[in-house]
PDB file of N, CA and C in Angstrom:
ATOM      1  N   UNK A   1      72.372 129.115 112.271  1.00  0.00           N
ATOM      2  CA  UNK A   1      73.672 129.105 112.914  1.00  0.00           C
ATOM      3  C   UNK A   1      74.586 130.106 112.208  1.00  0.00           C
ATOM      4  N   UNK A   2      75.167 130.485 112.774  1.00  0.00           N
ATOM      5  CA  UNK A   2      76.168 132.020 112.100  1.00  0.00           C
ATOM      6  C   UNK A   2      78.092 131.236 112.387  1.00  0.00           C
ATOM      7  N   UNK A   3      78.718 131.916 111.809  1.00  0.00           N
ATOM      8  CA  UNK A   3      80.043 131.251 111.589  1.00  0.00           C
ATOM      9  C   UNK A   3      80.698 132.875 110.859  1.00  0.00           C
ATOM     10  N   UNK A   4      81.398 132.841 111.138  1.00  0.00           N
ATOM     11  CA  UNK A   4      82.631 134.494 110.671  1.00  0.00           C
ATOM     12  C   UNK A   4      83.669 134.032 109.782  1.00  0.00           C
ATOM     13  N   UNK A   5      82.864 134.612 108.812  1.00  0.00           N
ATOM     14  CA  UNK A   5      83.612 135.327 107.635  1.00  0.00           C
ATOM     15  C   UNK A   5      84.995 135.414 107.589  1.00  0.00           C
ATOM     16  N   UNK A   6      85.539 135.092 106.956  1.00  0.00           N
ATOM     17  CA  UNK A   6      87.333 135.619 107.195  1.00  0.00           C
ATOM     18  C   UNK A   6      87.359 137.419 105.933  1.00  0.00           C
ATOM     19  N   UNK A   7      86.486 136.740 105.221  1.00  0.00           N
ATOM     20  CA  UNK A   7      86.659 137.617 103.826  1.00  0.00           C
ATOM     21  C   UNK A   7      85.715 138.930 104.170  1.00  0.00           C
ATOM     22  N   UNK A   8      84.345 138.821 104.494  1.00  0.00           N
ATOM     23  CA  UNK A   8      83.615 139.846 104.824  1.00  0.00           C
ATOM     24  C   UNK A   8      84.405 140.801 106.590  1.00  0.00           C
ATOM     25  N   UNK A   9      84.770 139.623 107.359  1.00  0.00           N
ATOM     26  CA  UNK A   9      85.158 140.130 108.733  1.00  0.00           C
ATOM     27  C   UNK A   9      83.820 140.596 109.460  1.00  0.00           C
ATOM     28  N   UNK A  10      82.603 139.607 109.214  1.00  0.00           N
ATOM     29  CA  UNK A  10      81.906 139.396 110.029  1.00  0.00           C
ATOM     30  C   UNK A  10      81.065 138.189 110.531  1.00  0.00           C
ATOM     31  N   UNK A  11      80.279 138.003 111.357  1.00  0.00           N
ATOM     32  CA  UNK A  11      79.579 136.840 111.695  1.00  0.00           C
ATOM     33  C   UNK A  11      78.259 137.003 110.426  1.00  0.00           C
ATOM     34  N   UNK A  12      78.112 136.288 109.728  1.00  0.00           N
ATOM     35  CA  UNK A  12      77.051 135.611 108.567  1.00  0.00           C
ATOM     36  C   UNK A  12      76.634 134.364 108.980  1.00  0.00           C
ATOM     37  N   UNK A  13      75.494 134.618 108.526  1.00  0.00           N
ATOM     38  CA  UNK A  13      74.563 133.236 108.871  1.00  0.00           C
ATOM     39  C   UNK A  13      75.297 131.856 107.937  1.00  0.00           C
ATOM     40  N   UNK A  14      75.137 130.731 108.250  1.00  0.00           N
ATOM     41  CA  UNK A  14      75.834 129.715 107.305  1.00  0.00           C
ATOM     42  C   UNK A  14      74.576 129.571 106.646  1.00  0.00           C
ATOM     43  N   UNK A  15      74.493 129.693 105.107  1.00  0.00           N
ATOM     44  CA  UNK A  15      74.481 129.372 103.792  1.00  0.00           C
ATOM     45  C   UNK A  15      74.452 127.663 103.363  1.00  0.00           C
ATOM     46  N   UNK A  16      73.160 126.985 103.195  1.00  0.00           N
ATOM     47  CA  UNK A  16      73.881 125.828 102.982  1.00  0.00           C
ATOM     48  C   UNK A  16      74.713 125.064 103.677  1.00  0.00           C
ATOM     49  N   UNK A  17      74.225 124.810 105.093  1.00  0.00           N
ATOM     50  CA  UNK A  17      75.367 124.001 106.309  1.00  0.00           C
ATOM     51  C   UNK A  17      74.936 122.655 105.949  1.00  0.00           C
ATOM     52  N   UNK A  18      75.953 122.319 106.288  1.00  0.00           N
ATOM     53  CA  UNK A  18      76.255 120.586 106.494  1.00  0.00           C
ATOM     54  C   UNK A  18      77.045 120.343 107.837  1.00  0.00           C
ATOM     55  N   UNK A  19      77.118 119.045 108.123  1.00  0.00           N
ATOM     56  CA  UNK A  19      77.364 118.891 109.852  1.00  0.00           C
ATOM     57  C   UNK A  19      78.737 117.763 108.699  1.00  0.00           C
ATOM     58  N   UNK A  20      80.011 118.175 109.826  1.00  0.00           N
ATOM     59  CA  UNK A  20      81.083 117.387 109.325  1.00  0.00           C
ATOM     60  C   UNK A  20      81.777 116.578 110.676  1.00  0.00           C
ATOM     61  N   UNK A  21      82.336 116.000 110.385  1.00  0.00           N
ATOM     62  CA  UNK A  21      82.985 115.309 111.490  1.00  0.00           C
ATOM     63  C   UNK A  21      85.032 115.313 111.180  1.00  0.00           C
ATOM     64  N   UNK A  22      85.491 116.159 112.049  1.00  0.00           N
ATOM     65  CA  UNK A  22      87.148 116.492 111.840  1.00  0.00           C
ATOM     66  C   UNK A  22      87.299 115.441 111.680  1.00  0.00           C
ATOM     67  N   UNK A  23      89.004 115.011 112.088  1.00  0.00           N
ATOM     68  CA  UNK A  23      90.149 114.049 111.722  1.00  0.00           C
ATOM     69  C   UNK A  23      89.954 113.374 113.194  1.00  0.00           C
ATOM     70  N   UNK A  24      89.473 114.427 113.923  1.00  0.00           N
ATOM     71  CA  UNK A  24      90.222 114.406 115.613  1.00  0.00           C
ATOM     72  C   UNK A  24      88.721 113.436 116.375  1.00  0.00           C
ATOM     73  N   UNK A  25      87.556 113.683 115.327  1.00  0.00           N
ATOM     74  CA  UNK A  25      86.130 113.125 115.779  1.00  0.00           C
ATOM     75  C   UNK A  25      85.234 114.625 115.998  1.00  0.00           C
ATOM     76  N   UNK A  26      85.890 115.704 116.290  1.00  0.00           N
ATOM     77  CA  UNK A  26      84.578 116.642 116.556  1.00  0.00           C
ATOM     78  C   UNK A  26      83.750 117.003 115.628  1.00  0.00           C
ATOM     79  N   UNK A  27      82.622 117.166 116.083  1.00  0.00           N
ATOM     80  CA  UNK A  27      81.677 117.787 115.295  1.00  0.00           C
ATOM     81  C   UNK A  27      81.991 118.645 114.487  1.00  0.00           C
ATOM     82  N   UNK A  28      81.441 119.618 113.319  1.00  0.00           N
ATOM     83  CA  UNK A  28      81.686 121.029 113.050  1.00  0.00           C
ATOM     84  C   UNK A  28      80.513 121.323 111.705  1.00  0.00           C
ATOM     85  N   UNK A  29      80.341 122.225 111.599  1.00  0.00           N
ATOM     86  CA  UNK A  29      78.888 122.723 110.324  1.00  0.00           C
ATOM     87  C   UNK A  29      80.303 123.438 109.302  1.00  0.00           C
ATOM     88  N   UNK A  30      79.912 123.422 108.573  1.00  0.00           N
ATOM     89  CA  UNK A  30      80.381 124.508 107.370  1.00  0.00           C
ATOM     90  C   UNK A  30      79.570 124.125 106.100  1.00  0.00           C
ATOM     91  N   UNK A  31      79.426 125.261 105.727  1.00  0.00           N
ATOM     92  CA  UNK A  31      78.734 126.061 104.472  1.00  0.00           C
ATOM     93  C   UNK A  31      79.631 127.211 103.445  1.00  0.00           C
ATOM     94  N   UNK A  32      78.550 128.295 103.207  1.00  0.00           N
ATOM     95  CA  UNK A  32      78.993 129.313 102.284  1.00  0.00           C
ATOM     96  C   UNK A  32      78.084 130.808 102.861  1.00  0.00           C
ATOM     97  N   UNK A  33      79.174 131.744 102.860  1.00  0.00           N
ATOM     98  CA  UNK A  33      78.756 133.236 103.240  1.00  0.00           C
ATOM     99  C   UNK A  33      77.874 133.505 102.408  1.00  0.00           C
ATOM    100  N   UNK A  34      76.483 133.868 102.983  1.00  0.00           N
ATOM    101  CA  UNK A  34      75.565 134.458 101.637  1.00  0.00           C
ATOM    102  C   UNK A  34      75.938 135.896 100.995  1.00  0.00           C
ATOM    103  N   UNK A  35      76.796 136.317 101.643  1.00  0.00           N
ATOM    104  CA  UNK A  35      77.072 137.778 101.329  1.00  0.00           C
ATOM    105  C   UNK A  35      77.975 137.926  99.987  1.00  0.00           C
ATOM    106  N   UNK A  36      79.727 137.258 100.252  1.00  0.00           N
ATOM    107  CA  UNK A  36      80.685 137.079  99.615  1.00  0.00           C
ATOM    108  C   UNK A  36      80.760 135.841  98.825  1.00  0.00           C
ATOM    109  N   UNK A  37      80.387 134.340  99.163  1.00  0.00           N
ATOM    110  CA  UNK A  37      79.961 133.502  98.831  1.00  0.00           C
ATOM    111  C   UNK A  37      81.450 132.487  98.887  1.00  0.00           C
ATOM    112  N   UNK A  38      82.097 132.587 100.144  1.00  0.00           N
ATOM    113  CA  UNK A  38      83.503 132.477 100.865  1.00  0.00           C
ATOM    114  C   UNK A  38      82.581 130.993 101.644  1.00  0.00           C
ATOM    115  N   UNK A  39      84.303 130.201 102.038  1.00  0.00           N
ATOM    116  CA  UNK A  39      83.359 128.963 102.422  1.00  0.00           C
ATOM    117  C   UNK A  39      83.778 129.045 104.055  1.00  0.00           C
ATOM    118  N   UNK A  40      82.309 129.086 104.478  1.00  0.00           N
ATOM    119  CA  UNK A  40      82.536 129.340 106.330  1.00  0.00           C
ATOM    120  C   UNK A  40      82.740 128.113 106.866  1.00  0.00           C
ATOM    121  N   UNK A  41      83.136 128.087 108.119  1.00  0.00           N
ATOM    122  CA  UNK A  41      83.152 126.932 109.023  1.00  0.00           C
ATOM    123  C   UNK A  41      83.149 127.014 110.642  1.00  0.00           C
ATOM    124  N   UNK A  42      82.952 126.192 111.151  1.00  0.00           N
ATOM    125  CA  UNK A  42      82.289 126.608 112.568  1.00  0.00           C
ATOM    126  C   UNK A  42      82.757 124.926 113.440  1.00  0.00           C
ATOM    127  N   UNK A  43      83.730 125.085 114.527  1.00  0.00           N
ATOM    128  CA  UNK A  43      83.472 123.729 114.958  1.00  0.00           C
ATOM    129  C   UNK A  43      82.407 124.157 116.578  1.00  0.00           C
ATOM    130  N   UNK A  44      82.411 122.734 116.457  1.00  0.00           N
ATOM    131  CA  UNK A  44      80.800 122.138 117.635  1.00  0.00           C
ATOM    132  C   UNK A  44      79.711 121.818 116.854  1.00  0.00           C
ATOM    133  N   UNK A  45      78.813 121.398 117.578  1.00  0.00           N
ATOM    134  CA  UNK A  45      77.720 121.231 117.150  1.00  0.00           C
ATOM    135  C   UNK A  45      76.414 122.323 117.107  1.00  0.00           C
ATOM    136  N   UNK A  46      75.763 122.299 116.445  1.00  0.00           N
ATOM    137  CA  UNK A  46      75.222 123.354 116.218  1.00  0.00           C
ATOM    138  C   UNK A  46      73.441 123.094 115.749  1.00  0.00           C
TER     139      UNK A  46
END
């Protein structure tokens, strides 16, 4: 699953994803940029 970078300013693969659940109930993955090593995030499921 890929998720964009704020720091690189590109789409990177997620690094170490985990599946989270917001405040609101949605789904979402976040990890770490393998590139910069910046912490990505992605909502939906994935």
């Amino acid at each position: 699953m890929e998720a964009y970078c704020m720091k690189c300013r590109a789409k990177r693969e997620i690094k170490n994803p985990r599946s989270i659940t917001l405040k609101n109930g949605r789904p979402a993955t976040q990890g770490v940029c393998p590139t910069c090593g910046t912490k990505v995030f992605r909502i939906g499921k994935g």
